[in-house]
N, C-alpha and C. Protein backbone atom coordinates (compact mmCIF):
# COMPACT_ATOMS: atom_id res chain seq x y z
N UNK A 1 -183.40 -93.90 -5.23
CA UNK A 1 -183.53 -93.78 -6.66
C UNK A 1 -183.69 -95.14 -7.31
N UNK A 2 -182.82 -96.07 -6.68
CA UNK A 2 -182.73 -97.50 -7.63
C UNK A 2 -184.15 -98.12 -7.22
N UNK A 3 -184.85 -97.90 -5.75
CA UNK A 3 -185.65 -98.77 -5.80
C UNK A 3 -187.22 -98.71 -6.30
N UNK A 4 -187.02 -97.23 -7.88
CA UNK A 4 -188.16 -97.05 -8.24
C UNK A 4 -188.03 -97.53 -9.30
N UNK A 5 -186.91 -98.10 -10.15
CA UNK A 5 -187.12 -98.98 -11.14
C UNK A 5 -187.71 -99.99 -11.17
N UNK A 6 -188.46 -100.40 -12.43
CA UNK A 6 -189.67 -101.46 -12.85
C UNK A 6 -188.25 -102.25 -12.80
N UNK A 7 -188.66 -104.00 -12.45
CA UNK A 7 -187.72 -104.93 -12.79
C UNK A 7 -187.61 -104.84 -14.55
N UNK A 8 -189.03 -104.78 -14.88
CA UNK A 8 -188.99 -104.88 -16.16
C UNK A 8 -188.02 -104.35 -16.97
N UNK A 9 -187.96 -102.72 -16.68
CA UNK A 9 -187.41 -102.15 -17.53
C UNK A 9 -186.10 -102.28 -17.21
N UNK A 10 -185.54 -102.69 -16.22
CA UNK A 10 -183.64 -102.92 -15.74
C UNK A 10 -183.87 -104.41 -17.00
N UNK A 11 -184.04 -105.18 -16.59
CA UNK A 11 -183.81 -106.14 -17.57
C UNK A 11 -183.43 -105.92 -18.88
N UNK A 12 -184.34 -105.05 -19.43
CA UNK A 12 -184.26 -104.41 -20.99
C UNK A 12 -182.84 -104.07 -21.07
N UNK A 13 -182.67 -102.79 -19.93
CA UNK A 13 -181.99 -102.03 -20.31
C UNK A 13 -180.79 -103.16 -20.24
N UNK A 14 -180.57 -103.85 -19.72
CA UNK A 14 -179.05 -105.09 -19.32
C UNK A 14 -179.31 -105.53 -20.91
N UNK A 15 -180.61 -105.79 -21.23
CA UNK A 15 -180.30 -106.72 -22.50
C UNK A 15 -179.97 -105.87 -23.49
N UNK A 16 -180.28 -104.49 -23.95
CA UNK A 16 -179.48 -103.60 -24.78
C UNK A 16 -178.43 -103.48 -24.55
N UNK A 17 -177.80 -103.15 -23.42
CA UNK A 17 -176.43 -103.34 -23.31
C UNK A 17 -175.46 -104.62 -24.28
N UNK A 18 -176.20 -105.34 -23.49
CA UNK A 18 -175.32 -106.96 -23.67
C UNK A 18 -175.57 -106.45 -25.43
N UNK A 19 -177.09 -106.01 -25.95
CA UNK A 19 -176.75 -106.41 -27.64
C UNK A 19 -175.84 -105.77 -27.92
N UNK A 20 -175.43 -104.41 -27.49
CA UNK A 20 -174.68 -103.58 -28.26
C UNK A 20 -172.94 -104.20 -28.21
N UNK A 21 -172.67 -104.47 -26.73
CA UNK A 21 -171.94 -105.41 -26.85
C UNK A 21 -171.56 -106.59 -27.85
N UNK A 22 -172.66 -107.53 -27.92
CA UNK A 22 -172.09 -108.25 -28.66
C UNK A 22 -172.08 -107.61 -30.43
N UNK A 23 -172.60 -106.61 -30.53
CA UNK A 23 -172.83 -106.18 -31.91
C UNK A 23 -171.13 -105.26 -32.16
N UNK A 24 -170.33 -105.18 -30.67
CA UNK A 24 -169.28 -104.35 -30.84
C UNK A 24 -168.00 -105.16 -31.47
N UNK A 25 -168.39 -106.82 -30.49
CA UNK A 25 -166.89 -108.10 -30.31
C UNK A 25 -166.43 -107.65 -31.84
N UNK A 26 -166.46 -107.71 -32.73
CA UNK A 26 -165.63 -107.95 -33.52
C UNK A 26 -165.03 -106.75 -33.74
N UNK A 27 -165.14 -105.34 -33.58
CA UNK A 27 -164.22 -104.27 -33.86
C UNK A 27 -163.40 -104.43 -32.28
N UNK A 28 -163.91 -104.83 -31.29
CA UNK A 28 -163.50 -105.22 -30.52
C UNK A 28 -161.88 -106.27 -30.29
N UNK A 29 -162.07 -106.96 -31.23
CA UNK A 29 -161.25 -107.85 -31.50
C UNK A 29 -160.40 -107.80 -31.93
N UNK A 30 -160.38 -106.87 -33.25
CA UNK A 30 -159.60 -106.22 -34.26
C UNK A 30 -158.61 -105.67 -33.39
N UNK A 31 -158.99 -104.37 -32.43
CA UNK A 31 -158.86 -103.92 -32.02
C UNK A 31 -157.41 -104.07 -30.49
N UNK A 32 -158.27 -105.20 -29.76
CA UNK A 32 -157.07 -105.97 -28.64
C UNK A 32 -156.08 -106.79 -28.87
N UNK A 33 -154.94 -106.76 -27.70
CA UNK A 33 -154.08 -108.17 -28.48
C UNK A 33 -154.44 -109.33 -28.56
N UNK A 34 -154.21 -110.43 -29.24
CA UNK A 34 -154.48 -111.50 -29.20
C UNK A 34 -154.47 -112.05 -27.51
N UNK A 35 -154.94 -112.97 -27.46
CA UNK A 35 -154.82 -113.48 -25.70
C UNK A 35 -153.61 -114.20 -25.29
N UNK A 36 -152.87 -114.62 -26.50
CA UNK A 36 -152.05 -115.44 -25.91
C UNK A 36 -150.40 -114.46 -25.10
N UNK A 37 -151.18 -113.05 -26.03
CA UNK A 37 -149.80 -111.89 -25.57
C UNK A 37 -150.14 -111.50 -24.20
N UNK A 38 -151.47 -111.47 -23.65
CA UNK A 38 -151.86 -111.53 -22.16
C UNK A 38 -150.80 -111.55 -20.91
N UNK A 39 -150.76 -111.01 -20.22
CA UNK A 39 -150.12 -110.97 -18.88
C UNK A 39 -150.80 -112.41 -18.35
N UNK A 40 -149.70 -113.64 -18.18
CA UNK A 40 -150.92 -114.55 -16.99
C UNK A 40 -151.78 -114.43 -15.76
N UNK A 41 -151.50 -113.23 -15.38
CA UNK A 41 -152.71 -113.32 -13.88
C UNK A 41 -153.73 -112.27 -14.60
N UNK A 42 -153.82 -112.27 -15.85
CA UNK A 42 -155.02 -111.77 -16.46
C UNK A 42 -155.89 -112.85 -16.84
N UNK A 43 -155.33 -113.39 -17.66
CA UNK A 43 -155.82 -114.96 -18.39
C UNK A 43 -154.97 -115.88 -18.47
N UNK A 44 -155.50 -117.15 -18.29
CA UNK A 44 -154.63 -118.56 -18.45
C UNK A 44 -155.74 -119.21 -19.40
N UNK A 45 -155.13 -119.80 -20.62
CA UNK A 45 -155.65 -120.55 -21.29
C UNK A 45 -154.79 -121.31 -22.12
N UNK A 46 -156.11 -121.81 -22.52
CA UNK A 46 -155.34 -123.17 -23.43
C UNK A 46 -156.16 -123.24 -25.23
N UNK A 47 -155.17 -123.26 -26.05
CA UNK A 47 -156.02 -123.62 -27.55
C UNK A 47 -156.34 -124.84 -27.77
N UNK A 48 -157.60 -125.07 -27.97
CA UNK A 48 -158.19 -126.48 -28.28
C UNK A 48 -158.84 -126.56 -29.52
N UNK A 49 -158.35 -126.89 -30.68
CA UNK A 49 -158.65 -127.04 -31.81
C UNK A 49 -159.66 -125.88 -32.46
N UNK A 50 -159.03 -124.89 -32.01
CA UNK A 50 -159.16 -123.46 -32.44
C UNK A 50 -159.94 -122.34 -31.63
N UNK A 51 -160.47 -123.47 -30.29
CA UNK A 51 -161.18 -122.82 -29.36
C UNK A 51 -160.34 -121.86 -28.42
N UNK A 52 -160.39 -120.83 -28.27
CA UNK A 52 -159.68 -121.00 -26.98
C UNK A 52 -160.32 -120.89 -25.87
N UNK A 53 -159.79 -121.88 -24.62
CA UNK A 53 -160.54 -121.87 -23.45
C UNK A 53 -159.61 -121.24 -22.56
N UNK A 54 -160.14 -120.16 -21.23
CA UNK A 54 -159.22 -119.68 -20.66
C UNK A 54 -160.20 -119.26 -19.57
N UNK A 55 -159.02 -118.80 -18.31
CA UNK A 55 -159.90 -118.42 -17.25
C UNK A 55 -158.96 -117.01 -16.68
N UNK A 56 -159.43 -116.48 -15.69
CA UNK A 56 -158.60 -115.33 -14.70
C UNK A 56 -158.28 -115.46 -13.81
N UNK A 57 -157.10 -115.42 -13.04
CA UNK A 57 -156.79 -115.88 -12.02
C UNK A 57 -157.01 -114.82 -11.03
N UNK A 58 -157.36 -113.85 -11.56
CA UNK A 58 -157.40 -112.82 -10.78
C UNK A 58 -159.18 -112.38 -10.12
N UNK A 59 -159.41 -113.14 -11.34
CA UNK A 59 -161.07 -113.15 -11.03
C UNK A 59 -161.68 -114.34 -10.12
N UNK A 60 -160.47 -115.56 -10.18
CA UNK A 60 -160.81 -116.31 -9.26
C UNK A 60 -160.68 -116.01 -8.17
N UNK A 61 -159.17 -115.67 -7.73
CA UNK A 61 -159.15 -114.79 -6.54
C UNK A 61 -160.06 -114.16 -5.75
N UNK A 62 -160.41 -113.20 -6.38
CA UNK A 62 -161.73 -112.14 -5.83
C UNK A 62 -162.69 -112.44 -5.72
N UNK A 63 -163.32 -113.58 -6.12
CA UNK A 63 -164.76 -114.55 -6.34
C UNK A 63 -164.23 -115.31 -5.28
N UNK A 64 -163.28 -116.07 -4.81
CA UNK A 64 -163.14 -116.69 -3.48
C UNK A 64 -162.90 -115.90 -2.55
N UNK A 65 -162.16 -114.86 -2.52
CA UNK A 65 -162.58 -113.75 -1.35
C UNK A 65 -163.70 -113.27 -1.10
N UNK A 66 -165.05 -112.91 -1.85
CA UNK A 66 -165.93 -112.31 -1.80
C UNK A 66 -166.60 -113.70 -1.22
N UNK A 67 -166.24 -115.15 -1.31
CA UNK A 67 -167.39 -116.19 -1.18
C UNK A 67 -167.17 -116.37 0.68
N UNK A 68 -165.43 -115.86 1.08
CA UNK A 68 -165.36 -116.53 2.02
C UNK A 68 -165.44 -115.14 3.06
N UNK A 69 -166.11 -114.18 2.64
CA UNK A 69 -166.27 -112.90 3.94
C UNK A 69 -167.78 -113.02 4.14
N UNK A 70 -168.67 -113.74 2.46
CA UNK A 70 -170.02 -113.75 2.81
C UNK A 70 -170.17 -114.96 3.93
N UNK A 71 -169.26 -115.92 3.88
CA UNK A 71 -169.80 -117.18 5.13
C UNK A 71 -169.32 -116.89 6.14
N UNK A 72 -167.91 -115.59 6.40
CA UNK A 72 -167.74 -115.29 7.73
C UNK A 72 -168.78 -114.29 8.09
N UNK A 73 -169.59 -113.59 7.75
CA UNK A 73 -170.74 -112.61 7.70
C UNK A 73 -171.74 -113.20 8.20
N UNK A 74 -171.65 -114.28 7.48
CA UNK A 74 -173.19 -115.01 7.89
C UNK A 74 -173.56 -115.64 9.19
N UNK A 75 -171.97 -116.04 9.96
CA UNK A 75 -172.33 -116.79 10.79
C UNK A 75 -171.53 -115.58 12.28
């Protein structure tokens, strides 16, 4: 089934997504807790002059597991 899609049209469809998405963030926002009420192995961050920068530790995790089964795979 997947491999009769046009690249073209998957693209689209990712980029409607993403708009509707970003057309959602702010009820979105309203909506969740603030980040700093976050569980830490959800998010770790830091406020930087109103930015906040933050990462997942949990997403790091799984992004280094997934990096280190593809190089035992490979070889």
């Amino acid at each position: 089934m997947f491999e009769k899609i046009n690249p073209l049209s998957f693209l689209g469809a990712i980029l409607i997504v993403l708009g509707i998405i970003l057309v959602l963030l702010p009820i979105i926002q309203k909506i969740a807790p603030s980040l700093e009420k976050a569980h830490p192995l959800l998010i770790i961050g830091k406020r930087v002059d109103g930015v906040y920068i933050g990462t997942s530790p949990i997403l790091f995790i799984v992004l280094t597991a997934i990096y280190i089964v593809l190089i035992l795979l490979r070889k």
